[in-house]
PDB file of N, CA and C in Angstrom:
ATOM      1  N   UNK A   1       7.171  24.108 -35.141  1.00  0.00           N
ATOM      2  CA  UNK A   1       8.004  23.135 -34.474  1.00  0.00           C
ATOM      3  C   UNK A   1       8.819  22.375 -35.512  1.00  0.00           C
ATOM      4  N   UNK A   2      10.359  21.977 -35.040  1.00  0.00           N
ATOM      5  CA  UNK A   2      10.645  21.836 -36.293  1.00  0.00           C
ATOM      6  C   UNK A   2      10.274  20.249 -35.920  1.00  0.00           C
ATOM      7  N   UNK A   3      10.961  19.071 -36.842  1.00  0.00           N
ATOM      8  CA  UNK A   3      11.065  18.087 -36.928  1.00  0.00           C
ATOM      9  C   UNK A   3      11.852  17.342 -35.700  1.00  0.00           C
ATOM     10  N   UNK A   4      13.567  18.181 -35.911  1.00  0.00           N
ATOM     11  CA  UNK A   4      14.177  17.383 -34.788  1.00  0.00           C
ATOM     12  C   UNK A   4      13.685  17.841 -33.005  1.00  0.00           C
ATOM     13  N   UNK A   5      13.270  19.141 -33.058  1.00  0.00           N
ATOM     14  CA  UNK A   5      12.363  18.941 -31.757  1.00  0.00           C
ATOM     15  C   UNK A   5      11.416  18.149 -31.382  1.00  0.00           C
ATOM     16  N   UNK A   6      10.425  17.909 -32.050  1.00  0.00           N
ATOM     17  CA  UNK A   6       9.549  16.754 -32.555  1.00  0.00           C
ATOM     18  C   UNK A   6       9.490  15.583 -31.884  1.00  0.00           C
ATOM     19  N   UNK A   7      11.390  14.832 -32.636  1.00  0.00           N
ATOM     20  CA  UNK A   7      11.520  13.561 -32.087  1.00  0.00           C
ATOM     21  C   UNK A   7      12.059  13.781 -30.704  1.00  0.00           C
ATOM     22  N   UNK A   8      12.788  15.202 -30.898  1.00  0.00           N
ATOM     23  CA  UNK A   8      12.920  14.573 -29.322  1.00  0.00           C
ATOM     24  C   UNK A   8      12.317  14.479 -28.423  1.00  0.00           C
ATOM     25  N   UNK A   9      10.866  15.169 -28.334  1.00  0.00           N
ATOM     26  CA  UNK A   9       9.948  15.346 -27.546  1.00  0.00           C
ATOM     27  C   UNK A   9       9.419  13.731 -27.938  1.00  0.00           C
ATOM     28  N   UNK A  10       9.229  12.777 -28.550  1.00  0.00           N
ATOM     29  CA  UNK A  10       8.990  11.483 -28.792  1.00  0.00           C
ATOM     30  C   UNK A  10       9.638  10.838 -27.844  1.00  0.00           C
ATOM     31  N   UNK A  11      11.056  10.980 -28.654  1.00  0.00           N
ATOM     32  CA  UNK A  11      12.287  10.379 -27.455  1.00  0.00           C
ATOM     33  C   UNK A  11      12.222   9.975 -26.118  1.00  0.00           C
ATOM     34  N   UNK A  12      11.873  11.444 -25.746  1.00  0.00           N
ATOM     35  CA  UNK A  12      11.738  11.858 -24.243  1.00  0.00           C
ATOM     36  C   UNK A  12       9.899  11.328 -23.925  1.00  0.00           C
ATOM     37  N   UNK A  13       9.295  11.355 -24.188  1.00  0.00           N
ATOM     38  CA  UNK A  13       8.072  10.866 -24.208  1.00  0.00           C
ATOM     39  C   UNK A  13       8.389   9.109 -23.409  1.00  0.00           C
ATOM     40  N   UNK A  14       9.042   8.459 -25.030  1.00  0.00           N
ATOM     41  CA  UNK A  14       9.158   7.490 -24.895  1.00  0.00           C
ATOM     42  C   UNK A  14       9.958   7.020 -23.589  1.00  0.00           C
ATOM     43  N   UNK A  15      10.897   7.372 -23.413  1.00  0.00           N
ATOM     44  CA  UNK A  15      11.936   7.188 -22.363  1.00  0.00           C
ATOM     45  C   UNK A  15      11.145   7.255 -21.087  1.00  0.00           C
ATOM     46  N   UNK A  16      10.030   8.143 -20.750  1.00  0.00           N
ATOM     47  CA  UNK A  16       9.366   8.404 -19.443  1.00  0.00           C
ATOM     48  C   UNK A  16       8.380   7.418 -19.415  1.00  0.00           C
ATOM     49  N   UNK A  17       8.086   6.626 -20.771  1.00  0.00           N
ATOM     50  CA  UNK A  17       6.635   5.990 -20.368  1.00  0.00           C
ATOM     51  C   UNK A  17       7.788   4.453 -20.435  1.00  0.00           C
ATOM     52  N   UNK A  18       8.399   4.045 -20.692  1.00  0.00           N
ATOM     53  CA  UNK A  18       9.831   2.951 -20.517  1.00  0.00           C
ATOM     54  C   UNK A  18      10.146   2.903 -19.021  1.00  0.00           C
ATOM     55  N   UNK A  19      10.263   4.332 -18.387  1.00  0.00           N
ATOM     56  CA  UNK A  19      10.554   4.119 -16.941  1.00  0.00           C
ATOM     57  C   UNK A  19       9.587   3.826 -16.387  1.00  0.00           C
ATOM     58  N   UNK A  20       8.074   4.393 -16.590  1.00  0.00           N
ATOM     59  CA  UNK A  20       6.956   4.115 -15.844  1.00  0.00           C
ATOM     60  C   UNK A  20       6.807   3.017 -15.733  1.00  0.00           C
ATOM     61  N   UNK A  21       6.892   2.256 -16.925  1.00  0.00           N
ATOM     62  CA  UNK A  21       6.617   0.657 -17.253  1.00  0.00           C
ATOM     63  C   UNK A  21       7.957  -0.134 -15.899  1.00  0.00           C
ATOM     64  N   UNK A  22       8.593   0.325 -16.330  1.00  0.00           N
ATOM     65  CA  UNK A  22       9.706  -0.443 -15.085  1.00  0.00           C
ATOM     66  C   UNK A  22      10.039  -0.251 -13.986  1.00  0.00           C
ATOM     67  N   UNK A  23       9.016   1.010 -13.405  1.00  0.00           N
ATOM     68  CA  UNK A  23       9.196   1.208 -11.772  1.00  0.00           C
ATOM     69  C   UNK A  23       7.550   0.316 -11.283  1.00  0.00           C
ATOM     70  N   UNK A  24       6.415   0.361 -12.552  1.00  0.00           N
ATOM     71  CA  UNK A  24       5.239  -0.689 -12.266  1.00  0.00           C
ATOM     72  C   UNK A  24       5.241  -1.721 -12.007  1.00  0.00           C
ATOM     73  N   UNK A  25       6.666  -2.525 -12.935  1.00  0.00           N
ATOM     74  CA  UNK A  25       7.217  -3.819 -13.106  1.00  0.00           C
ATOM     75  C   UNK A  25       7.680  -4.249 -11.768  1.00  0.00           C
ATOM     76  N   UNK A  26       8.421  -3.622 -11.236  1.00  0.00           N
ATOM     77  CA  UNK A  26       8.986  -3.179 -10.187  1.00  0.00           C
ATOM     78  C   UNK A  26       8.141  -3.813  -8.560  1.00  0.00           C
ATOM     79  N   UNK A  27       7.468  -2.482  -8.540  1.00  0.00           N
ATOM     80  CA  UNK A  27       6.581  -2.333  -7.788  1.00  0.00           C
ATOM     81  C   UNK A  27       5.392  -3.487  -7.748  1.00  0.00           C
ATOM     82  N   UNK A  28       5.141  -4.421  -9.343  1.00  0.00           N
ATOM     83  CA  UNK A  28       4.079  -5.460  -8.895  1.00  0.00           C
ATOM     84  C   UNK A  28       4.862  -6.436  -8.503  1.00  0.00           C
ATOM     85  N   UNK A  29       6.165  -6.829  -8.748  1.00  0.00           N
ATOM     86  CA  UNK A  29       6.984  -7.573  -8.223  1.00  0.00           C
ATOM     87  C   UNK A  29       7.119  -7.694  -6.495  1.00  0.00           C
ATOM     88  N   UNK A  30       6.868  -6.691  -6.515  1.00  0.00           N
ATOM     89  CA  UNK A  30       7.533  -6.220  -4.837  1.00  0.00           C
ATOM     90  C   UNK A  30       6.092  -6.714  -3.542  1.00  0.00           C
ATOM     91  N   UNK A  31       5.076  -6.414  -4.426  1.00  0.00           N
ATOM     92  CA  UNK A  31       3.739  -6.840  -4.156  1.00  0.00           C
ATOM     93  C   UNK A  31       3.381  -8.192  -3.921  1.00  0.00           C
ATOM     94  N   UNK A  32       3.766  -8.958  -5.041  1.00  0.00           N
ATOM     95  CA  UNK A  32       3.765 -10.553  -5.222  1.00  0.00           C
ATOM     96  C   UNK A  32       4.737 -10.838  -4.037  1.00  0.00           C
ATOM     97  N   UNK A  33       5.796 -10.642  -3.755  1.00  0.00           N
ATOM     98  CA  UNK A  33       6.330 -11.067  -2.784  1.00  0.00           C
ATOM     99  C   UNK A  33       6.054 -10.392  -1.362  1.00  0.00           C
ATOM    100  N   UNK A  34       5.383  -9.426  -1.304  1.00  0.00           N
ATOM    101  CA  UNK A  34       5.155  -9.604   0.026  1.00  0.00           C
ATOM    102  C   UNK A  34       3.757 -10.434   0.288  1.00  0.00           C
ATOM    103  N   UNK A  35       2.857 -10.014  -0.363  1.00  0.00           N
ATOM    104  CA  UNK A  35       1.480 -11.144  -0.268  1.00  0.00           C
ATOM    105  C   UNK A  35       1.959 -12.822   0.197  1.00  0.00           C
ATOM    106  N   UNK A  36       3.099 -12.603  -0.873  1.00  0.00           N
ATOM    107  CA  UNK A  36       3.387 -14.387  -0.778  1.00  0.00           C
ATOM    108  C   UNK A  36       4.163 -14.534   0.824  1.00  0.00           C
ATOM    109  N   UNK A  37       4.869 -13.421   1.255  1.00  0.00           N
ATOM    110  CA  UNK A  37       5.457 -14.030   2.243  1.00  0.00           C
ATOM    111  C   UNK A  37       4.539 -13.947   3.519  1.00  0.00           C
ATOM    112  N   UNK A  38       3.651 -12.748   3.397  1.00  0.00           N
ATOM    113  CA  UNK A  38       2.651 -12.898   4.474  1.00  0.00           C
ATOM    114  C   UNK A  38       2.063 -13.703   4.340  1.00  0.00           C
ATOM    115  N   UNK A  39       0.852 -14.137   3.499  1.00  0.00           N
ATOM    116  CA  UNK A  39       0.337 -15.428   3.444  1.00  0.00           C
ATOM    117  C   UNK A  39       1.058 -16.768   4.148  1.00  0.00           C
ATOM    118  N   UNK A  40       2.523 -16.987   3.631  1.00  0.00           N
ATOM    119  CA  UNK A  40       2.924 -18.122   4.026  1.00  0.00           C
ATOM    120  C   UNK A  40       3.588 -17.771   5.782  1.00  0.00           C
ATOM    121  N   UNK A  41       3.447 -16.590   5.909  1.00  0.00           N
ATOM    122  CA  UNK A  41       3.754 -16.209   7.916  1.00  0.00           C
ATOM    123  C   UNK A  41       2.238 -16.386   8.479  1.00  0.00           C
ATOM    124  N   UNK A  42       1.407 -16.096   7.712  1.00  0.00           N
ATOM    125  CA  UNK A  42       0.139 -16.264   8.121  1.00  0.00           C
ATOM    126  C   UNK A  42      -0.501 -17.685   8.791  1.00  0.00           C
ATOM    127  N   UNK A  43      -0.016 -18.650   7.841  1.00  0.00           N
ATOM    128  CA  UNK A  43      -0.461 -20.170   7.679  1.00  0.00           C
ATOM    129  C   UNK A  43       0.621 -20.823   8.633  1.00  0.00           C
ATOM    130  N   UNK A  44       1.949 -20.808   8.705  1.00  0.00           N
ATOM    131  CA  UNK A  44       2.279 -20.779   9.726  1.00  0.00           C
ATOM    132  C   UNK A  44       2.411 -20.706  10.721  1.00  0.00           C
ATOM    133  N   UNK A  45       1.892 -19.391  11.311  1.00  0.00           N
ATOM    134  CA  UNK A  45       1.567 -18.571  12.605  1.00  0.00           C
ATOM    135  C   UNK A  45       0.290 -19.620  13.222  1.00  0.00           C
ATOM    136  N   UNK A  46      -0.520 -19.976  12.061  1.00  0.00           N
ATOM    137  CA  UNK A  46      -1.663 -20.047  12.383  1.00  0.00           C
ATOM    138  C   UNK A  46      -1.289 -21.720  12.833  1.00  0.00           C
ATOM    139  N   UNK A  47      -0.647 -22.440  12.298  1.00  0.00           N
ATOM    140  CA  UNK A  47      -0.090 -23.857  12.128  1.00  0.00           C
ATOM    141  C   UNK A  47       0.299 -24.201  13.777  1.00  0.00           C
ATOM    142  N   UNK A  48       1.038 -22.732  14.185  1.00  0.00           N
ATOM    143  CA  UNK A  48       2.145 -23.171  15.565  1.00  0.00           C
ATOM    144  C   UNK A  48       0.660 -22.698  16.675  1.00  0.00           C
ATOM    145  N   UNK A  49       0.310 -22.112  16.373  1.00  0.00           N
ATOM    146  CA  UNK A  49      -0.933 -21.478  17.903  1.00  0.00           C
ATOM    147  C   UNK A  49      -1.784 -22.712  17.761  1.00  0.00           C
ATOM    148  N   UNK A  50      -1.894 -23.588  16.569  1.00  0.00           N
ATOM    149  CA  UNK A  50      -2.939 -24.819  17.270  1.00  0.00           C
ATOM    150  C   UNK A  50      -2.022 -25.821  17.873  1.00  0.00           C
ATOM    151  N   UNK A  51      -1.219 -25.972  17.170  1.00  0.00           N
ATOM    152  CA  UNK A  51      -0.448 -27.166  17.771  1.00  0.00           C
ATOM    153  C   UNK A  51       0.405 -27.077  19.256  1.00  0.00           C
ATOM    154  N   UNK A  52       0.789 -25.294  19.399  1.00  0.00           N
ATOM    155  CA  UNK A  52       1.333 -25.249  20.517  1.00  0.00           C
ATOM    156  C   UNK A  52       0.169 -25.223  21.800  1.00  0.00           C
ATOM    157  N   UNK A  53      -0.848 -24.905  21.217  1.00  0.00           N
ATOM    158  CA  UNK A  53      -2.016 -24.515  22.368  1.00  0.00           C
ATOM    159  C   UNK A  53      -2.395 -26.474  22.497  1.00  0.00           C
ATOM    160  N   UNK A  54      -2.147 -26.928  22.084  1.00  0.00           N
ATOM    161  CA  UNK A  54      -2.269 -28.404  21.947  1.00  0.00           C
ATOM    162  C   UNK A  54      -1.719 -28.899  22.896  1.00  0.00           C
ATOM    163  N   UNK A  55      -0.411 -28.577  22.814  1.00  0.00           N
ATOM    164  CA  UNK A  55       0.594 -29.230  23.624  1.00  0.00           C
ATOM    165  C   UNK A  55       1.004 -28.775  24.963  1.00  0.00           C
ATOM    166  N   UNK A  56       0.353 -27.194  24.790  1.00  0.00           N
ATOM    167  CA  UNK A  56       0.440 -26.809  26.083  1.00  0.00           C
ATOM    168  C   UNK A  56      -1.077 -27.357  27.154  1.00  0.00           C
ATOM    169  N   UNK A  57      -2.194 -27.599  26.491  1.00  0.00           N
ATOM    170  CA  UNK A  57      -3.130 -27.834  27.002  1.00  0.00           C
ATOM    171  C   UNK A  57      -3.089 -29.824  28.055  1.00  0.00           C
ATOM    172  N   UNK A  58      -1.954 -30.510  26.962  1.00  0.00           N
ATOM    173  CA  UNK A  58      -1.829 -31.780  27.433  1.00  0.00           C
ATOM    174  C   UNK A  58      -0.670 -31.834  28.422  1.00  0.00           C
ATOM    175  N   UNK A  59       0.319 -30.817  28.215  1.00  0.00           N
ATOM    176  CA  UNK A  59       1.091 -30.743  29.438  1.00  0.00           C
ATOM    177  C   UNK A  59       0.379 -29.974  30.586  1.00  0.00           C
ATOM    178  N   UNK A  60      -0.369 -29.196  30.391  1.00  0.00           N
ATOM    179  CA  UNK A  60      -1.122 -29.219  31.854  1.00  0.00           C
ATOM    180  C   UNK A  60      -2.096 -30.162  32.292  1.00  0.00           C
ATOM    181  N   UNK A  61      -2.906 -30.805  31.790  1.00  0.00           N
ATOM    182  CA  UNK A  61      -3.289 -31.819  31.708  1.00  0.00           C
ATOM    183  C   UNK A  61      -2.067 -33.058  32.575  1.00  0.00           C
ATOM    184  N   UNK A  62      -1.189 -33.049  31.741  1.00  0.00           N
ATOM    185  CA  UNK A  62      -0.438 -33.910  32.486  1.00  0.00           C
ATOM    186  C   UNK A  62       0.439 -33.725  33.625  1.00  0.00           C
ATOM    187  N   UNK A  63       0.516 -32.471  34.260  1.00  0.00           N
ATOM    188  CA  UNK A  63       0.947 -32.135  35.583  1.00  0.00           C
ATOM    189  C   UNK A  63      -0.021 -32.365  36.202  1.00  0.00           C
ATOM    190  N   UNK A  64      -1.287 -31.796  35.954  1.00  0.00           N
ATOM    191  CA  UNK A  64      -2.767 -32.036  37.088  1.00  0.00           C
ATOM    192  C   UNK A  64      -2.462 -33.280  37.693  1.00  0.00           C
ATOM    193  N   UNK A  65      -2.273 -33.969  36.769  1.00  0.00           N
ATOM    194  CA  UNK A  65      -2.550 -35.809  37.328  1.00  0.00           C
ATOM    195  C   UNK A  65      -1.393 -36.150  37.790  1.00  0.00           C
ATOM    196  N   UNK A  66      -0.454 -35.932  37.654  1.00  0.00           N
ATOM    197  CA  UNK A  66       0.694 -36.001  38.271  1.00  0.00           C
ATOM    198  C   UNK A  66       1.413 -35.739  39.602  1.00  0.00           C
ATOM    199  N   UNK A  67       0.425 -34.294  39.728  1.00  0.00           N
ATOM    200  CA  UNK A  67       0.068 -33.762  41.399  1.00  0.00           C
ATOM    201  C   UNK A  67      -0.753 -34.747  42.230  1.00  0.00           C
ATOM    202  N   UNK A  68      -0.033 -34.437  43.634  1.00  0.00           N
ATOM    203  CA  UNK A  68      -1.095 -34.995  44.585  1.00  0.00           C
ATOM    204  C   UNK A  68      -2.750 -34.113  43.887  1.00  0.00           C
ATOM    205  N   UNK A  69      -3.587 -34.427  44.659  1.00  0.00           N
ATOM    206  CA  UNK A  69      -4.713 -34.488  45.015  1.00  0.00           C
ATOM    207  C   UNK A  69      -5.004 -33.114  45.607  1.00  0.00           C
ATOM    208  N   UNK A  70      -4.183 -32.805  46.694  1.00  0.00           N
ATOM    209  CA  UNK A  70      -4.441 -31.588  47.761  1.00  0.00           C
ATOM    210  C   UNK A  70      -3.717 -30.331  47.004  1.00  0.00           C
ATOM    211  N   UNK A  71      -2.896 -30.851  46.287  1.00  0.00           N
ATOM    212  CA  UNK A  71      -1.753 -29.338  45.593  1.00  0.00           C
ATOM    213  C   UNK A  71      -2.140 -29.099  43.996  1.00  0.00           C
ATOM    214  N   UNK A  72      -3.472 -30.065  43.408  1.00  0.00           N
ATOM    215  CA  UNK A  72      -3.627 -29.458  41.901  1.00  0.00           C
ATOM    216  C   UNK A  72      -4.223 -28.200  41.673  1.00  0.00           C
ATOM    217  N   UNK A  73      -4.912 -27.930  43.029  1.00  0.00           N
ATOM    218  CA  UNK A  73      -5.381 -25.756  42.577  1.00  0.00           C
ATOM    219  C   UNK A  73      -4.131 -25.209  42.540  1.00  0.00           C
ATOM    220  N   UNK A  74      -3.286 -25.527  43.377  1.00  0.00           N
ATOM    221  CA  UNK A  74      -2.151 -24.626  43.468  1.00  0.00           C
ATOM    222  C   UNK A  74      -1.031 -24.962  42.275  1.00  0.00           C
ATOM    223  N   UNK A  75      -1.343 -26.328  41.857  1.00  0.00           N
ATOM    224  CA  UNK A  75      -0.426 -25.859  40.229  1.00  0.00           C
ATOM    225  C   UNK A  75      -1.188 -25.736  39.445  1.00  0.00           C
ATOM    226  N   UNK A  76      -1.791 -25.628  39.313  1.00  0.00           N
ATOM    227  CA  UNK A  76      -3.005 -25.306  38.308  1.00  0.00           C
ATOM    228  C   UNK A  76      -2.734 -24.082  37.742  1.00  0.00           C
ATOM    229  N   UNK A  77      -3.230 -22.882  39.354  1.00  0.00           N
ATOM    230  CA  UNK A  77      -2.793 -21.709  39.021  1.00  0.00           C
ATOM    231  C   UNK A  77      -1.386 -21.408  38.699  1.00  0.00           C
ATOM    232  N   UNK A  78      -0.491 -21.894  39.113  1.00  0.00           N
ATOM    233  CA  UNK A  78       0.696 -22.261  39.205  1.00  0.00           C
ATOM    234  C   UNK A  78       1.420 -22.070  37.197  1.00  0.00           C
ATOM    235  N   UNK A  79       0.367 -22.611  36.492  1.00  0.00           N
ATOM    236  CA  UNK A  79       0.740 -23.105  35.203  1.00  0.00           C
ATOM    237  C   UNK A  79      -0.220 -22.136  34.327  1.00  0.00           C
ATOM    238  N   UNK A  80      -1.337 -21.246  34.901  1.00  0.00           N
ATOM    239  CA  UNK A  80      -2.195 -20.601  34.572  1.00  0.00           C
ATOM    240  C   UNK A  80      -1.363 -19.246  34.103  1.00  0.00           C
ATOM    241  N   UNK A  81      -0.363 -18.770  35.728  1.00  0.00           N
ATOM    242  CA  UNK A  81       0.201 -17.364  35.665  1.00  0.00           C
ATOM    243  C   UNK A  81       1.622 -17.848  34.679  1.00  0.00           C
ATOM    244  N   UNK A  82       1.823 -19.188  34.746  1.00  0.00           N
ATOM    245  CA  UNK A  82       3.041 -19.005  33.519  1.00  0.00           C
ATOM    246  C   UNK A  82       2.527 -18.567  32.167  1.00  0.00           C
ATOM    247  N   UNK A  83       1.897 -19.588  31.957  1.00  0.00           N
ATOM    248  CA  UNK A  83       1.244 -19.377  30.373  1.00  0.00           C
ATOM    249  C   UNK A  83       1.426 -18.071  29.960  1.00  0.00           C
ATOM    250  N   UNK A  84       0.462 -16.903  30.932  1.00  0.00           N
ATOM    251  CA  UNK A  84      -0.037 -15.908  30.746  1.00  0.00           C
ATOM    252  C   UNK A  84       1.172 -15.064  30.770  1.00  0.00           C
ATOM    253  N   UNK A  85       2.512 -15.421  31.696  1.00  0.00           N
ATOM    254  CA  UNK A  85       3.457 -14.470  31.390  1.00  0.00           C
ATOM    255  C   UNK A  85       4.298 -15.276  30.506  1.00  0.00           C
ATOM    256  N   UNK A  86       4.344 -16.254  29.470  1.00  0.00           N
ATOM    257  CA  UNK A  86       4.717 -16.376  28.483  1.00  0.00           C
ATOM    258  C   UNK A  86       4.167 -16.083  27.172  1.00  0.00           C
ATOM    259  N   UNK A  87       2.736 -16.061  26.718  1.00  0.00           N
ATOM    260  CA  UNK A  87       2.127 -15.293  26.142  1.00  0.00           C
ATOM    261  C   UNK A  87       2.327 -13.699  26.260  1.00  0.00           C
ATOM    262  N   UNK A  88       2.376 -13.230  27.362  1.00  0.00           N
ATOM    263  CA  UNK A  88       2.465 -11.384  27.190  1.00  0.00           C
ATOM    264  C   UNK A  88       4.253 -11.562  26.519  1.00  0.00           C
ATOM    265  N   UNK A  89       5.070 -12.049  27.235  1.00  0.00           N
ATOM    266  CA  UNK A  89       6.638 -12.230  26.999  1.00  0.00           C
ATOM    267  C   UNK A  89       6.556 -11.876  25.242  1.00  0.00           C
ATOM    268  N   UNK A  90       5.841 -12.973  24.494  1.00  0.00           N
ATOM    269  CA  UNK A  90       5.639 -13.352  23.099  1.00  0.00           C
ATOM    270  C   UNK A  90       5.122 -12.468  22.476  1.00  0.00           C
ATOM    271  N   UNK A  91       3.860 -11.097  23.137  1.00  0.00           N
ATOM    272  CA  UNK A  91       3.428 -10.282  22.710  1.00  0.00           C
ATOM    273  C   UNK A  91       3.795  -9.079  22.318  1.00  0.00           C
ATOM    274  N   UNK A  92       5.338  -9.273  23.435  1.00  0.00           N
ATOM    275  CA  UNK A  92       6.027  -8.296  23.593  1.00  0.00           C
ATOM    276  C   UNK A  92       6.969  -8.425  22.587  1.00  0.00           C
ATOM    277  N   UNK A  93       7.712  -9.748  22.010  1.00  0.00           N
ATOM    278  CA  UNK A  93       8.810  -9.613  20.882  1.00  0.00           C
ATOM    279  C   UNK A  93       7.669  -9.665  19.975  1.00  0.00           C
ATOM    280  N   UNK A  94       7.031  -9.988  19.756  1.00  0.00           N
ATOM    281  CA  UNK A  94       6.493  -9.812  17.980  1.00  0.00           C
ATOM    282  C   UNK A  94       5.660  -8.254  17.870  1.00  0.00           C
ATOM    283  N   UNK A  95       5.304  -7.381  18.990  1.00  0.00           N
ATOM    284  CA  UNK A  95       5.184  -6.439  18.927  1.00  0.00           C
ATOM    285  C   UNK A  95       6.546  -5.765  18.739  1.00  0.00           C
ATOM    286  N   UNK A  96       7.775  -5.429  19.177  1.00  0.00           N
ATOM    287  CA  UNK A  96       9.176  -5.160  19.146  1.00  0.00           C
ATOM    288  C   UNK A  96       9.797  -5.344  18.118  1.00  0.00           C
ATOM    289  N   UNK A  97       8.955  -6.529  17.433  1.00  0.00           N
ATOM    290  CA  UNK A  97       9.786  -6.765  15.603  1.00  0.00           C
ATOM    291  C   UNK A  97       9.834  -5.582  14.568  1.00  0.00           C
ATOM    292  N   UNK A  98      11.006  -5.705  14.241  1.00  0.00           N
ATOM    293  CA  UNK A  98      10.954  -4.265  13.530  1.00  0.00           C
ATOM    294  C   UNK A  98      10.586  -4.889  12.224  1.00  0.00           C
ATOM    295  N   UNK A  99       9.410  -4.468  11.091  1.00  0.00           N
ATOM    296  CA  UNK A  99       9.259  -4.903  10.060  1.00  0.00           C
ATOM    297  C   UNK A  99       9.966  -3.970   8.856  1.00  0.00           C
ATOM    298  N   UNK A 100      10.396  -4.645   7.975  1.00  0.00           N
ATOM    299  CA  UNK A 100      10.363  -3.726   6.651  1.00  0.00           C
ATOM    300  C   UNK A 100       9.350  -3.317   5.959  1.00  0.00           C
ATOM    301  N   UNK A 101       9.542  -2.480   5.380  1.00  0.00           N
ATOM    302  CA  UNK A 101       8.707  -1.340   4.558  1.00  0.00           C
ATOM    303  C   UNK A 101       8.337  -2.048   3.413  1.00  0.00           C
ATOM    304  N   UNK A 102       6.857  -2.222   3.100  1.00  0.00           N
ATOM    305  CA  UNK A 102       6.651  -2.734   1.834  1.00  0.00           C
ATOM    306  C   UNK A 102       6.995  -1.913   0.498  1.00  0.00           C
ATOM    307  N   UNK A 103       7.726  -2.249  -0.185  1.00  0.00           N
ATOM    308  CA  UNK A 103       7.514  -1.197  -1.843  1.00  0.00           C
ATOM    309  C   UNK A 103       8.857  -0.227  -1.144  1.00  0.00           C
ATOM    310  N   UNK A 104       9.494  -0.579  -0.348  1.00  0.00           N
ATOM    311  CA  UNK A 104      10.786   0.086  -0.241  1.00  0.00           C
ATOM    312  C   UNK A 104      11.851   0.193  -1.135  1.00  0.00           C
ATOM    313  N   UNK A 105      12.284  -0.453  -2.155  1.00  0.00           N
ATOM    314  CA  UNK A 105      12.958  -0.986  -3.380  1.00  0.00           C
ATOM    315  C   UNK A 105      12.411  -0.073  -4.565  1.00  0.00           C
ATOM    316  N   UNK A 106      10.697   0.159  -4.473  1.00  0.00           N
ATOM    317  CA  UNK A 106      10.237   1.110  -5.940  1.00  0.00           C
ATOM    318  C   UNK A 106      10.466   2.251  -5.072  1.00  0.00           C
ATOM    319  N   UNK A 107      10.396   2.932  -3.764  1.00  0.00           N
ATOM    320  CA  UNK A 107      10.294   4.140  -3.272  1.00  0.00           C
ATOM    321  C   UNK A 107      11.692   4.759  -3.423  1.00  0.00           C
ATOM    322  N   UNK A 108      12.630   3.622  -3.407  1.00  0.00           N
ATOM    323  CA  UNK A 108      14.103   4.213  -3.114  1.00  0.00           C
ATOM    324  C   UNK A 108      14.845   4.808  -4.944  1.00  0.00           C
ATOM    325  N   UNK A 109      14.260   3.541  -6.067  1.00  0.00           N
ATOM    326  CA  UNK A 109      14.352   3.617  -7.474  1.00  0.00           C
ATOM    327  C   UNK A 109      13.765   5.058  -7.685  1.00  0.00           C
ATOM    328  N   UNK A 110      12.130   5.635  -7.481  1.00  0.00           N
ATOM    329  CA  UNK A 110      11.647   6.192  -7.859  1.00  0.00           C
ATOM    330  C   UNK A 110      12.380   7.917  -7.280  1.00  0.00           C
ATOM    331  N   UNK A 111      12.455   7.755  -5.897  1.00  0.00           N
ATOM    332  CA  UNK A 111      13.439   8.728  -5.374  1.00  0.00           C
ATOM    333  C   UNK A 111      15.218   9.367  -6.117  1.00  0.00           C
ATOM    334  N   UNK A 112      15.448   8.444  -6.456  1.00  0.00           N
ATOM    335  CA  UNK A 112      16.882   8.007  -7.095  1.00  0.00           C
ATOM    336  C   UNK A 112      16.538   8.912  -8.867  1.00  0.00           C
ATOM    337  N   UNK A 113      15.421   8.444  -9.385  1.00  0.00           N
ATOM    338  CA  UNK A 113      15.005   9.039 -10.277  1.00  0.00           C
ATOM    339  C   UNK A 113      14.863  10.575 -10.393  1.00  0.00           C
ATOM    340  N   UNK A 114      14.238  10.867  -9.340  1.00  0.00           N
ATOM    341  CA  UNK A 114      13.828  12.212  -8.853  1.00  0.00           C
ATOM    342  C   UNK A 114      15.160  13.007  -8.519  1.00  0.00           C
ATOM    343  N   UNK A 115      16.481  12.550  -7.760  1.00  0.00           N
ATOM    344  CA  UNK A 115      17.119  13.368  -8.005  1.00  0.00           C
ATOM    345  C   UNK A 115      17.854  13.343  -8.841  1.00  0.00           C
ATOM    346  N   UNK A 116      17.725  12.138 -10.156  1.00  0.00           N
ATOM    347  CA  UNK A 116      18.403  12.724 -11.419  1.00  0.00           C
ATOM    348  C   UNK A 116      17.872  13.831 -12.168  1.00  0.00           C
ATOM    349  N   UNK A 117      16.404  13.827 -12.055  1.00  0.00           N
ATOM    350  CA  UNK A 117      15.260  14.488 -12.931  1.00  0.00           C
ATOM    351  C   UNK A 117      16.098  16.354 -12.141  1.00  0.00           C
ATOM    352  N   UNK A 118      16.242  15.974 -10.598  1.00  0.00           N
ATOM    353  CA  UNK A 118      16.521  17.272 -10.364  1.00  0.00           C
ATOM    354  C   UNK A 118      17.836  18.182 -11.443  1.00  0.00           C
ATOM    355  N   UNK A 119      17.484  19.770 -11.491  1.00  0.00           N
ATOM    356  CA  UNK A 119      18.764  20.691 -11.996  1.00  0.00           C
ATOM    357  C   UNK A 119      19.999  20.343 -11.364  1.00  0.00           C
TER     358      UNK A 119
END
């Protein structure tokens, strides 16, 4: 083998373990931010279901008493079948949310790579 084959096989060595390092870089980056943004949708999410179940619990509360006497079963249920078709309503857009792809940014780099690497 001579010498200048040598380095270039170094070269090229080097150059592949340079990219590895910066599609890792990459990719833990991409990580940190989604952790961070779920976490903070998490604590949130979790923030609005007490406080809204709060407020929905004192506004029914405060229709009961507000009703006659003879008509609080009937809003009762009345406020029972809303809830329940505003909850499914809610189940239905955050099921319907289209999410992004985690590590979509290193998949698209690393792809991009691949068809330079291609003949």
């Amino acid at each position: 083998m001579s010498a200048g084959l040598l380095g270039s096989v170094r070269n090229l060595l080097d150059s592949l373990l340079g990219l590895a390092r910066t599609r890792l870089e990459l990719l833990s980056t991409e990580l940190q931010e989604a952790l961070a943004t779920h976490a903070f949708a998490l604590v949130g999410a979790c923030a609005a279901l007490v406080l809204g179940g709060l407020g929905l619990a004192f506004a029914g509360i405060a229709v009961l008493l507000a009703v006659a006497p003879e008509q609080r079963l009937a809003a009762a249920t009345l406020m029972a079948l809303v809830f329940l078709a505003a909850g499914a309503a809610v189940a239905l857009v955050v099921r319907a949310r289209e999410r992004p792809r985690v590590f979509d940014a290193s998949l698209a780099e690393l792809q991009r790579d691949r068809d330079a690497l291609r003949p």
